[in-house]
Protein backbone atom coordinates (compact mmCIF):
# COMPACT_ATOMS: atom_id res chain seq x y z
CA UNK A 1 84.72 106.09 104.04
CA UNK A 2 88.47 106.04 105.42
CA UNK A 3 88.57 103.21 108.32
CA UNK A 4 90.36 104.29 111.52
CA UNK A 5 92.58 101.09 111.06
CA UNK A 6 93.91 102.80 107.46
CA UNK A 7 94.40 106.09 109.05
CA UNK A 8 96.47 104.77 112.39
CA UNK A 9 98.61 102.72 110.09
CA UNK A 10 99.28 106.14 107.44
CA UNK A 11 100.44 107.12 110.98
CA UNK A 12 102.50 104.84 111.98
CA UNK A 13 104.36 104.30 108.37
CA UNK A 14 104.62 108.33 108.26
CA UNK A 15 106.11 108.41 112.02
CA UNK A 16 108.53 105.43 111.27
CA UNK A 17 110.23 106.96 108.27
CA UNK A 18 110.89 110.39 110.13
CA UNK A 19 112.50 108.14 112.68
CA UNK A 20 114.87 105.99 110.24
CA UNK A 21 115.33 108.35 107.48
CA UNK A 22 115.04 112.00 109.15
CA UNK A 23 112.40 114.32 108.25
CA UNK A 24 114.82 116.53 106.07
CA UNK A 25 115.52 113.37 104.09
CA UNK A 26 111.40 113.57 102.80
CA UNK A 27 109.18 115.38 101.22
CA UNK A 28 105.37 114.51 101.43
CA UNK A 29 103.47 115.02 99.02
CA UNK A 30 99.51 115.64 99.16
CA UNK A 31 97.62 116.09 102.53
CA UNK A 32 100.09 115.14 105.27
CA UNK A 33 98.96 111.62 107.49
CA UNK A 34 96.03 112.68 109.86
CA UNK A 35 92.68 112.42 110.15
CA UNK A 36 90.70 110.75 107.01
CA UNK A 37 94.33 110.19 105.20
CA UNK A 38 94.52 106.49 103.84
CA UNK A 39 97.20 107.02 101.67
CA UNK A 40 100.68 109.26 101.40
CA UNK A 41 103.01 109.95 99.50
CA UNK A 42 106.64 111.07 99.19
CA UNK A 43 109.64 112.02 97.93
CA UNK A 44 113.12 111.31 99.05
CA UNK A 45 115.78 113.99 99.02
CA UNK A 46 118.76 110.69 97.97
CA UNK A 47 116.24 109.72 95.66
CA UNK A 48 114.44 112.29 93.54
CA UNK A 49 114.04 110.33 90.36
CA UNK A 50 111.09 108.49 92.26
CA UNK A 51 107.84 108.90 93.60
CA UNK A 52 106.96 106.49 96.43
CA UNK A 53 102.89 106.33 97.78
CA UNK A 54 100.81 103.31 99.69
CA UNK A 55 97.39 102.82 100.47
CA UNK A 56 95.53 101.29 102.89
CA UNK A 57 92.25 101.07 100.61
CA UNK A 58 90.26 102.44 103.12
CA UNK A 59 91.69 100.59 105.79
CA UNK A 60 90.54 97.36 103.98
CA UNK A 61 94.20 95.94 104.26
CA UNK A 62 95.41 94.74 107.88
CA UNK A 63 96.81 97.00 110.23
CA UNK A 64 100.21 98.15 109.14
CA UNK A 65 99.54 96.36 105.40
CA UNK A 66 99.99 98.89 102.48
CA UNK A 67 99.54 98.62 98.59
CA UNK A 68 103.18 100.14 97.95
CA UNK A 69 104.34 101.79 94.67
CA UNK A 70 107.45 103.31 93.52
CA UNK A 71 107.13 105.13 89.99
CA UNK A 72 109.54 107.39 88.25
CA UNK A 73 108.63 111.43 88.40
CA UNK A 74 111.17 113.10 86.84
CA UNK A 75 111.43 114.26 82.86
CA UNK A 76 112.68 111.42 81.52
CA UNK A 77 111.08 109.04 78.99
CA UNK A 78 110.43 106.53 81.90
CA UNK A 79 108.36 109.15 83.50
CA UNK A 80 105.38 107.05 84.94
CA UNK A 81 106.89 103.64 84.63
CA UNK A 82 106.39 101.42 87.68
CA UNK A 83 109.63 99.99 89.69
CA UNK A 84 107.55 98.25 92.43
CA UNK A 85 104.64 97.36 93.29
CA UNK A 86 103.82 94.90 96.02
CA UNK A 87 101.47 94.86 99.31
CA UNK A 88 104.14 94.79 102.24
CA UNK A 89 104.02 95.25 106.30
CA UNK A 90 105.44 98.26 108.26
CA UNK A 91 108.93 97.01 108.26
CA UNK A 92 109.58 95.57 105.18
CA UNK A 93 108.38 98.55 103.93
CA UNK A 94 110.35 100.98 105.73
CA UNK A 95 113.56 98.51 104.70
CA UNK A 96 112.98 98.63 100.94
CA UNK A 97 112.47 102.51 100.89
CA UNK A 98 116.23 102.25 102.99
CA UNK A 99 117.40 100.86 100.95
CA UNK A 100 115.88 103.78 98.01
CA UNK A 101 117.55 106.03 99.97
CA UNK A 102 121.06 104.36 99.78
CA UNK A 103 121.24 104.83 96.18
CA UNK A 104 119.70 101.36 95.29
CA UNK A 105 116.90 100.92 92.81
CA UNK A 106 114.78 97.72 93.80
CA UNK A 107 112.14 96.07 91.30
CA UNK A 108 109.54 94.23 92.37
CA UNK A 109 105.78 93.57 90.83
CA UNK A 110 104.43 91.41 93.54
């Protein structure tokens, strides 16, 4: 059962990365953040090699705490491979996947 606590925070993550990167710089991917949705996922338009999701689990993390992942999706034979991996708040969040979108590739297994 999805908490409300997991949903408001796939909210708030989903709102604040239309604000600082512009929703033509993302792609969701899956259901979009709404009612039930614990998790999302994305794509960004600078960086295509990579597929970036979180999770609330459930809303069993604090408010505005995700389980963040960045994996390569693309044909290449580090399809699948994990480039980050770490439970982060709202804005450190938001400032890694800036900093995605600028052309940098950050590593991080947390």
């Amino acid at each position: 059962m999805v908490c409300a606590r997991g949903e408001e925070s796939v909210r708030r993550l989903a709102e604040a990365l239309v604000a600082r990167l512009g929703a033509n710089s993302i792609r969701w991917v899956g259901p979009p953040a709404g009612a039930g949705i614990d998790a999302i996922g994305w794509r960004l338009l600078n960086a295509p090699r990579f597929l970036f999701s979180v999770s609330t689990h459930a809303g069993q993390l604090p408010a505005d705490q995700y389980d963040f992942q960045v994996s390569v999706a693309d044909n290449s034979l580090e399809n699948g491979e994990i480039t980050f991996l770490d439970t982060l708040d709202l804005e450190s969040l938001c400032q890694i996947v800036e900093r995605f979108e600028a052309g940098e590739v950050v590593e991080r297994f947390g």
